[in-house]
C-alpha atoms as a PDB file:
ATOM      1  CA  UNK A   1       3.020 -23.165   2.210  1.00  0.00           C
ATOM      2  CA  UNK A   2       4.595 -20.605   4.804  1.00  0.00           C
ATOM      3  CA  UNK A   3       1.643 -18.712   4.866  1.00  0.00           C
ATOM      4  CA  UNK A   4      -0.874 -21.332   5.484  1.00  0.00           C
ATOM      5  CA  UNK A   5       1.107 -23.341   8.890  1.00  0.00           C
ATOM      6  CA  UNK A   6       1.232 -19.374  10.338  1.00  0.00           C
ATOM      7  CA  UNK A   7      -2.267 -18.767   9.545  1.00  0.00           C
ATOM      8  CA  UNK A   8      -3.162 -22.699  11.285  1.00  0.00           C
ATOM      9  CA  UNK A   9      -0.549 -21.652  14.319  1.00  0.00           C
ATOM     10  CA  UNK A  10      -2.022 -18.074  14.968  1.00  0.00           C
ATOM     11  CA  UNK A  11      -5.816 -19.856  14.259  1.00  0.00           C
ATOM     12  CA  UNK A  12      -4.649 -22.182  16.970  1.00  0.00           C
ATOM     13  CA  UNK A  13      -3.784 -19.979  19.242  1.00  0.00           C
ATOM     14  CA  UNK A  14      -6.985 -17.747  19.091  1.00  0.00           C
ATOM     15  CA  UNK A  15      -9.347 -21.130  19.489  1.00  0.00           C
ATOM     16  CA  UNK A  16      -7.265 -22.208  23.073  1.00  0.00           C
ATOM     17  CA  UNK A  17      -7.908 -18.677  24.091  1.00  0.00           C
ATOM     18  CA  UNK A  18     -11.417 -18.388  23.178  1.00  0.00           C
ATOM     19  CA  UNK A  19     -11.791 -21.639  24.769  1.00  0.00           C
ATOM     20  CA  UNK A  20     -10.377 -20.026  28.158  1.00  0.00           C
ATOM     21  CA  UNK A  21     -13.218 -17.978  27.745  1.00  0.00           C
ATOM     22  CA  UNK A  22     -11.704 -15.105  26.425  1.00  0.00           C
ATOM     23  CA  UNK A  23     -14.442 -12.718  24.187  1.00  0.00           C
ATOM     24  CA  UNK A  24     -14.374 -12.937  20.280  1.00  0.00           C
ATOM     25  CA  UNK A  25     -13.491  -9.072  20.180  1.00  0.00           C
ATOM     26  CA  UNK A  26     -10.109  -9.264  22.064  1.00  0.00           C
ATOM     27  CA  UNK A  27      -8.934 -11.389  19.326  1.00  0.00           C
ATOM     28  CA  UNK A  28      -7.396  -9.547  16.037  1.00  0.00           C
ATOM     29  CA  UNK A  29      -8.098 -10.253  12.615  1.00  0.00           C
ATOM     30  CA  UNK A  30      -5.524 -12.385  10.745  1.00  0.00           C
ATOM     31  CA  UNK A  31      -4.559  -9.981   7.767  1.00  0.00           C
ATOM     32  CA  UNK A  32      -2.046 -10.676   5.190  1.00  0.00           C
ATOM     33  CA  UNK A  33       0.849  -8.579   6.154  1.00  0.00           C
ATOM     34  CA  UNK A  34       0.178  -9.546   9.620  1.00  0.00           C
ATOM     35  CA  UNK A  35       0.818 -13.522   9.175  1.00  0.00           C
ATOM     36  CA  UNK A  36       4.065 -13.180   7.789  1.00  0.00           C
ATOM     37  CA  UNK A  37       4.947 -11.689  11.301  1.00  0.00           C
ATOM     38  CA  UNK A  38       6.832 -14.872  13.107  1.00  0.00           C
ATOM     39  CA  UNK A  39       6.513 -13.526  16.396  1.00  0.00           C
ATOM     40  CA  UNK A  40       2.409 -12.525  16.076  1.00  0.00           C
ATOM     41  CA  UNK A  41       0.071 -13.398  18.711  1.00  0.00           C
ATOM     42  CA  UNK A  42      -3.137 -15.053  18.031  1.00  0.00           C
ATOM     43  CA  UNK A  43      -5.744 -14.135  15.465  1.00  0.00           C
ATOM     44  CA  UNK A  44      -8.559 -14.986  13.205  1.00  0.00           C
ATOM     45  CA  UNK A  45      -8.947 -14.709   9.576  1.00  0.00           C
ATOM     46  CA  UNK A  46     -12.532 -12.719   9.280  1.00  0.00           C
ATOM     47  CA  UNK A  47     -14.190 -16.345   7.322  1.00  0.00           C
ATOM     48  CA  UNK A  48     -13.741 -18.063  10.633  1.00  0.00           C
ATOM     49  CA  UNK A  49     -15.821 -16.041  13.058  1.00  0.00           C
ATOM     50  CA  UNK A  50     -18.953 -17.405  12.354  1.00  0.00           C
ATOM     51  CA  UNK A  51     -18.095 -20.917  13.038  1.00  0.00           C
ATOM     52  CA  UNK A  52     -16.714 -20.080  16.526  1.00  0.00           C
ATOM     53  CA  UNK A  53     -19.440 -17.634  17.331  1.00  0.00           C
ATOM     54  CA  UNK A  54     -21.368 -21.265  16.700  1.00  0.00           C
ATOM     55  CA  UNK A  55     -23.226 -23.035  19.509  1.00  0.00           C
ATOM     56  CA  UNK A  56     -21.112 -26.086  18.508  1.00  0.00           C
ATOM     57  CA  UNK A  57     -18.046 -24.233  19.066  1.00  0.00           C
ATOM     58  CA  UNK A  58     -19.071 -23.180  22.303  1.00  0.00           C
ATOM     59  CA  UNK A  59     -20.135 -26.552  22.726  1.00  0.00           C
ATOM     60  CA  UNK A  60     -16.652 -28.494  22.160  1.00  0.00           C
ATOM     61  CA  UNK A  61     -15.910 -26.869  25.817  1.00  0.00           C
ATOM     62  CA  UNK A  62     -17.431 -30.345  26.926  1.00  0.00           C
ATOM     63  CA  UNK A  63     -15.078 -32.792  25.402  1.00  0.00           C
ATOM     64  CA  UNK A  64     -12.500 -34.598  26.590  1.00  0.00           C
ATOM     65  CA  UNK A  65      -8.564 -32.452  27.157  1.00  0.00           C
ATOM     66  CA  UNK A  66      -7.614 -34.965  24.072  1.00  0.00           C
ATOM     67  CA  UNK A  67     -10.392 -34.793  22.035  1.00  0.00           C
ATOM     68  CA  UNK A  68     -10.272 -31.162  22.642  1.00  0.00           C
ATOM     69  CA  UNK A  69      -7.029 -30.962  21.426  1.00  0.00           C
ATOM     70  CA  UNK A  70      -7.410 -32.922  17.903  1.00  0.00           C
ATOM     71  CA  UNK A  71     -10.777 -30.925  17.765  1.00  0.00           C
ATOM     72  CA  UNK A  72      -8.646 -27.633  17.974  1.00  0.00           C
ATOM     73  CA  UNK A  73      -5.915 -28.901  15.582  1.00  0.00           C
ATOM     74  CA  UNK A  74      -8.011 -29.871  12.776  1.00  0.00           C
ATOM     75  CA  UNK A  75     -10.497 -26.672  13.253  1.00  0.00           C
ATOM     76  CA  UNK A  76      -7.269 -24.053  12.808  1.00  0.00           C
ATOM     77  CA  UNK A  77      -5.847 -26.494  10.005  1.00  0.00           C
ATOM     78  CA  UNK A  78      -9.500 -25.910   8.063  1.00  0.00           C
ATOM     79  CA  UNK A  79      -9.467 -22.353   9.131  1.00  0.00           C
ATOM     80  CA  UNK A  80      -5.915 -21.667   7.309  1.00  0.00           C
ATOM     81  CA  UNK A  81      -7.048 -23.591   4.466  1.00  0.00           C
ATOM     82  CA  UNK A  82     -10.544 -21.623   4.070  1.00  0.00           C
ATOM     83  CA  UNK A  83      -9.077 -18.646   4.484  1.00  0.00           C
ATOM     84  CA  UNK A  84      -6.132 -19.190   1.465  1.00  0.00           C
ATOM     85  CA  UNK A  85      -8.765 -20.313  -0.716  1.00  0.00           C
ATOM     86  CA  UNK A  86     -10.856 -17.480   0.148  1.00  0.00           C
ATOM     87  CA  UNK A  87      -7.979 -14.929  -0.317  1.00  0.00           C
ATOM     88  CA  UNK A  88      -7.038 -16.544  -3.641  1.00  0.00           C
ATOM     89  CA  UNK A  89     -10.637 -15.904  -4.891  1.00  0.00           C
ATOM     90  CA  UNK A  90     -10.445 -12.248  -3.699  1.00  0.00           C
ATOM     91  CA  UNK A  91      -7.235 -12.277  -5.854  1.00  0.00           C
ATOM     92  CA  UNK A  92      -8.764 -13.833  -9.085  1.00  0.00           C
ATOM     93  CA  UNK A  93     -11.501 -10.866  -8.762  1.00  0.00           C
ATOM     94  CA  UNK A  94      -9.400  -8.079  -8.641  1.00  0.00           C
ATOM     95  CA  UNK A  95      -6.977  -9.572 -11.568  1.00  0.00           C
ATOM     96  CA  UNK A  96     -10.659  -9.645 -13.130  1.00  0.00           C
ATOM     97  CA  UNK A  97     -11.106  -6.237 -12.668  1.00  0.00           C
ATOM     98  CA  UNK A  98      -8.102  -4.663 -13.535  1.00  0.00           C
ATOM     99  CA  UNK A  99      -7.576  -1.845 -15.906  1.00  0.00           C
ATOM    100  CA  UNK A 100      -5.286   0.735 -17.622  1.00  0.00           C
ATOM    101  CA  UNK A 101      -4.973   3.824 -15.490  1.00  0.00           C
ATOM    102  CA  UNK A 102      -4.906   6.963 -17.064  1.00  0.00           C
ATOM    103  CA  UNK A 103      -1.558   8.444 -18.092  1.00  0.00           C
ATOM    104  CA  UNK A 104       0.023   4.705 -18.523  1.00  0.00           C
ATOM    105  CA  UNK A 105       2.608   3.663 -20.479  1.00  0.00           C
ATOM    106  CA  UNK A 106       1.206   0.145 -20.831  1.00  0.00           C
ATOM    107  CA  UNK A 107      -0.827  -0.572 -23.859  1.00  0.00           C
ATOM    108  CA  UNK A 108      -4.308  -2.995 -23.773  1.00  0.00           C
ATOM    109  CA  UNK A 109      -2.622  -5.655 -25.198  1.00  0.00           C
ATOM    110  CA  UNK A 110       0.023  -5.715 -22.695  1.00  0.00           C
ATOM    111  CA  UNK A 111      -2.123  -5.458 -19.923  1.00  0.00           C
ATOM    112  CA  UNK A 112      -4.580  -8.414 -21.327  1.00  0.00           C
ATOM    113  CA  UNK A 113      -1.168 -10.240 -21.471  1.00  0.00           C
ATOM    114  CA  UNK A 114      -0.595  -9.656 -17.833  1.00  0.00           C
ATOM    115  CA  UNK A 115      -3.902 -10.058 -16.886  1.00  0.00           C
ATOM    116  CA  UNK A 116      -4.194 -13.747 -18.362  1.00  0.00           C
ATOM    117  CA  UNK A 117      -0.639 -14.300 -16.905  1.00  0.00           C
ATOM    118  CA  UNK A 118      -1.524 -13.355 -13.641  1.00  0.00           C
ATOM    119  CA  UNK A 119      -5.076 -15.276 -13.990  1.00  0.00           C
ATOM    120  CA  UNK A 120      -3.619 -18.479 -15.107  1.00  0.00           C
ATOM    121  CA  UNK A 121      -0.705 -18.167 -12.355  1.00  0.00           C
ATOM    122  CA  UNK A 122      -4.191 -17.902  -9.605  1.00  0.00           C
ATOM    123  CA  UNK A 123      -6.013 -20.828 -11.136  1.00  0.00           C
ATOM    124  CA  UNK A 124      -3.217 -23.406 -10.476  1.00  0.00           C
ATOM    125  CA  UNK A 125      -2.678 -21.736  -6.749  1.00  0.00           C
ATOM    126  CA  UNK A 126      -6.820 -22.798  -6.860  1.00  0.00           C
ATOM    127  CA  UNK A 127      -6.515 -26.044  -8.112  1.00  0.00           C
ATOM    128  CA  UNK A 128      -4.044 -26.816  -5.296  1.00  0.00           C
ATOM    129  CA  UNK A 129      -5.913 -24.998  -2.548  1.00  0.00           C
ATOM    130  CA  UNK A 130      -8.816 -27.080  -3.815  1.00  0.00           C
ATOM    131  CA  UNK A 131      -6.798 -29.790  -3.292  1.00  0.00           C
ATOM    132  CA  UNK A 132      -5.747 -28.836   0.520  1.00  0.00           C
ATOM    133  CA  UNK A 133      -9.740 -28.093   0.936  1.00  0.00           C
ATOM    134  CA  UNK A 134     -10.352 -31.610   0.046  1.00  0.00           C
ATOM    135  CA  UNK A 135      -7.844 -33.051   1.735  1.00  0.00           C
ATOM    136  CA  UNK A 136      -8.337 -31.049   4.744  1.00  0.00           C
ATOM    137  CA  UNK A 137     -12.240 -32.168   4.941  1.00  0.00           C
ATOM    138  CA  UNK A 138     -10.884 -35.981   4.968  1.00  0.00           C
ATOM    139  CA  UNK A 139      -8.528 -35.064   7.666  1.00  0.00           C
ATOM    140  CA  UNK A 140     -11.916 -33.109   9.398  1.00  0.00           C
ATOM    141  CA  UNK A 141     -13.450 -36.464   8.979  1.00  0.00           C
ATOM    142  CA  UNK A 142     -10.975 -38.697  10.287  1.00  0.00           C
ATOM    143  CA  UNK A 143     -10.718 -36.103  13.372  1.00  0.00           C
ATOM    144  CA  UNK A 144     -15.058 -36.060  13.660  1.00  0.00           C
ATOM    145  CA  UNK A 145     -14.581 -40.607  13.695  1.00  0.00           C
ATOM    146  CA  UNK A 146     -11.504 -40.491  16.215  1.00  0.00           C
ATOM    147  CA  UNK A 147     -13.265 -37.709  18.283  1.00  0.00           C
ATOM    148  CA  UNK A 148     -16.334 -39.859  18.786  1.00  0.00           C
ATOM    149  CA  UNK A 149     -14.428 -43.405  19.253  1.00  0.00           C
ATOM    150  CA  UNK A 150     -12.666 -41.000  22.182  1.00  0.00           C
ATOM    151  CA  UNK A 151     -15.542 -40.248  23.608  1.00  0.00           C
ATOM    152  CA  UNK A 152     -17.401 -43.527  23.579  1.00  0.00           C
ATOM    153  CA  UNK A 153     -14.408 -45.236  25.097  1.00  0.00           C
ATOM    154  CA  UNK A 154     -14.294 -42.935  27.596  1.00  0.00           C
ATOM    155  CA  UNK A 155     -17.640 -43.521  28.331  1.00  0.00           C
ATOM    156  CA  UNK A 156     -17.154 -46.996  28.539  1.00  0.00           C
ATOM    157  CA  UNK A 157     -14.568 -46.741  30.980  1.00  0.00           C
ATOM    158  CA  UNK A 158     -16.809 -43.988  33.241  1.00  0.00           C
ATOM    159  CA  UNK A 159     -19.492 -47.141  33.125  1.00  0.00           C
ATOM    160  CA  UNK A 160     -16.726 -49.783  33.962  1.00  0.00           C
ATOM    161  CA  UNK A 161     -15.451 -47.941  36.561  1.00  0.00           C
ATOM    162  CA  UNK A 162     -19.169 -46.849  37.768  1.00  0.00           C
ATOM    163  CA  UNK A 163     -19.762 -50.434  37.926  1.00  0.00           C
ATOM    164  CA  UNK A 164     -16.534 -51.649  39.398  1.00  0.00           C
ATOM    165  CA  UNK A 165     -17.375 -48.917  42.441  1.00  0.00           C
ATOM    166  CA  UNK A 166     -20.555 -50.526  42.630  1.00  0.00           C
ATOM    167  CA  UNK A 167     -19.377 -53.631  43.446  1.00  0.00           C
ATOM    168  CA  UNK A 168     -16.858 -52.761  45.768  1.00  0.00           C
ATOM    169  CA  UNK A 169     -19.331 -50.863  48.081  1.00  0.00           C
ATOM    170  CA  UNK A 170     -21.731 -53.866  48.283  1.00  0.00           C
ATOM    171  CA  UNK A 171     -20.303 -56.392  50.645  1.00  0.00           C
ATOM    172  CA  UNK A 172     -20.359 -60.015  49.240  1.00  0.00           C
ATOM    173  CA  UNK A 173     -21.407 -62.404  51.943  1.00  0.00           C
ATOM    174  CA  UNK A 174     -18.783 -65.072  51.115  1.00  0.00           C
ATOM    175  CA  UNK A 175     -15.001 -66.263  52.928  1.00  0.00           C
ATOM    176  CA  UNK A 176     -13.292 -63.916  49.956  1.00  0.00           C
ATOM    177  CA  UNK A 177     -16.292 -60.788  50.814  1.00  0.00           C
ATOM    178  CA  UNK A 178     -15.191 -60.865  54.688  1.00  0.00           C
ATOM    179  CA  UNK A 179     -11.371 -60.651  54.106  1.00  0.00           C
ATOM    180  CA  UNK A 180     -12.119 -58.094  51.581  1.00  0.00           C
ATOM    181  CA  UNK A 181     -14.432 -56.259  54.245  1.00  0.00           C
ATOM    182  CA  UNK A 182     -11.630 -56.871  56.889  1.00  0.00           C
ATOM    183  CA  UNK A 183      -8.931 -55.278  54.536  1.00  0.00           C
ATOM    184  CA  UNK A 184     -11.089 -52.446  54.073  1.00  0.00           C
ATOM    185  CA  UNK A 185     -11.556 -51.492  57.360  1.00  0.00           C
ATOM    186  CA  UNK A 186      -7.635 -51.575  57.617  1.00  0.00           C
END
């Protein structure tokens, strides 16, 4: 799946730049023919803009630089995955909607064939981007639980070390509290 690591790459490269603060509209759409460009800089398939025009978008600004970072990572993986499953939906519609033109040398039959070819060759490529989707939402999980243990041990060492400071300022009247007040002063 060539096509969906670019699309999570480029995605990941247009979610560290929006969170530099750089605007939604310098970013380029992610198009087809433009992710199978290796050296591409950052973009955004169109079915991601509302979530990071999203006050909890903006809002990830405030973790962590490692929860941050797994946020990131799983929010371009889901945005490559939407996007293929969107695209392959887009695909089973026009297959839908195809037709003889006028003046072709195909016959109705043959194009049914090719149209139930083509439809059956897009249902399996949906069965296993429903199958990424799912597994992509457990991996969005798993990121959501390790996010918040991050940020409640981090709190808990802010408090520990809030409380350590505490009790270093206040001097201890006590043999041990003077030598400790003496070696300050040093």
């Amino acid at each position: 799946m060539y096509f969906r690591h670019a699309l999570r790459t480029r995605s990941r490269l247009a979610l560290d730049q929006l969170m530099d603060g750089a605007p939604l509209a310098s970013l380029a759409e992610c198009t087809p023919d433009s992710i199978l460009n290796t050296t591409a800089s950052a973009c955004l398939p169109r079915s991601a803009l509302d979530i990071v025009s999203s006050p909890a978008f903006r809002g990830a600004r405030l973790l962590g630089p490692a929860a941050l970072s797994m946020f990131k990572d799983a929010l371009s993986s889901q945005i490559a995955v939407t996007a293929v499953y969107s695209d392959l939906l887009d695909l089973d519609q026009q297959i839908a909607g195809m037709n003889l033109r006028n003046g072709s040398d195909a016959n109705t039959t043959e194009l049914l064939s090719r149209q139930r070819t083509l439809q059956d060759q897009v249902v399996r490529l949906l069965a296993q981007a429903e199958l990424q989707v799912k597994l992509q939402e457990s991996k969005l999980q798993l990121a959501r639980t390790q996010l918040l243990a991050l940020e409640r041990s981090r709190n808990d060492l802010q408090t520990k070390a809030n409380t350590l400071q505490a009790q270093r300022i206040l001097p201890v009247f006590s043999f041990a509290g003077i030598l400790q007040l003496l070696q300050d002063r040093n």
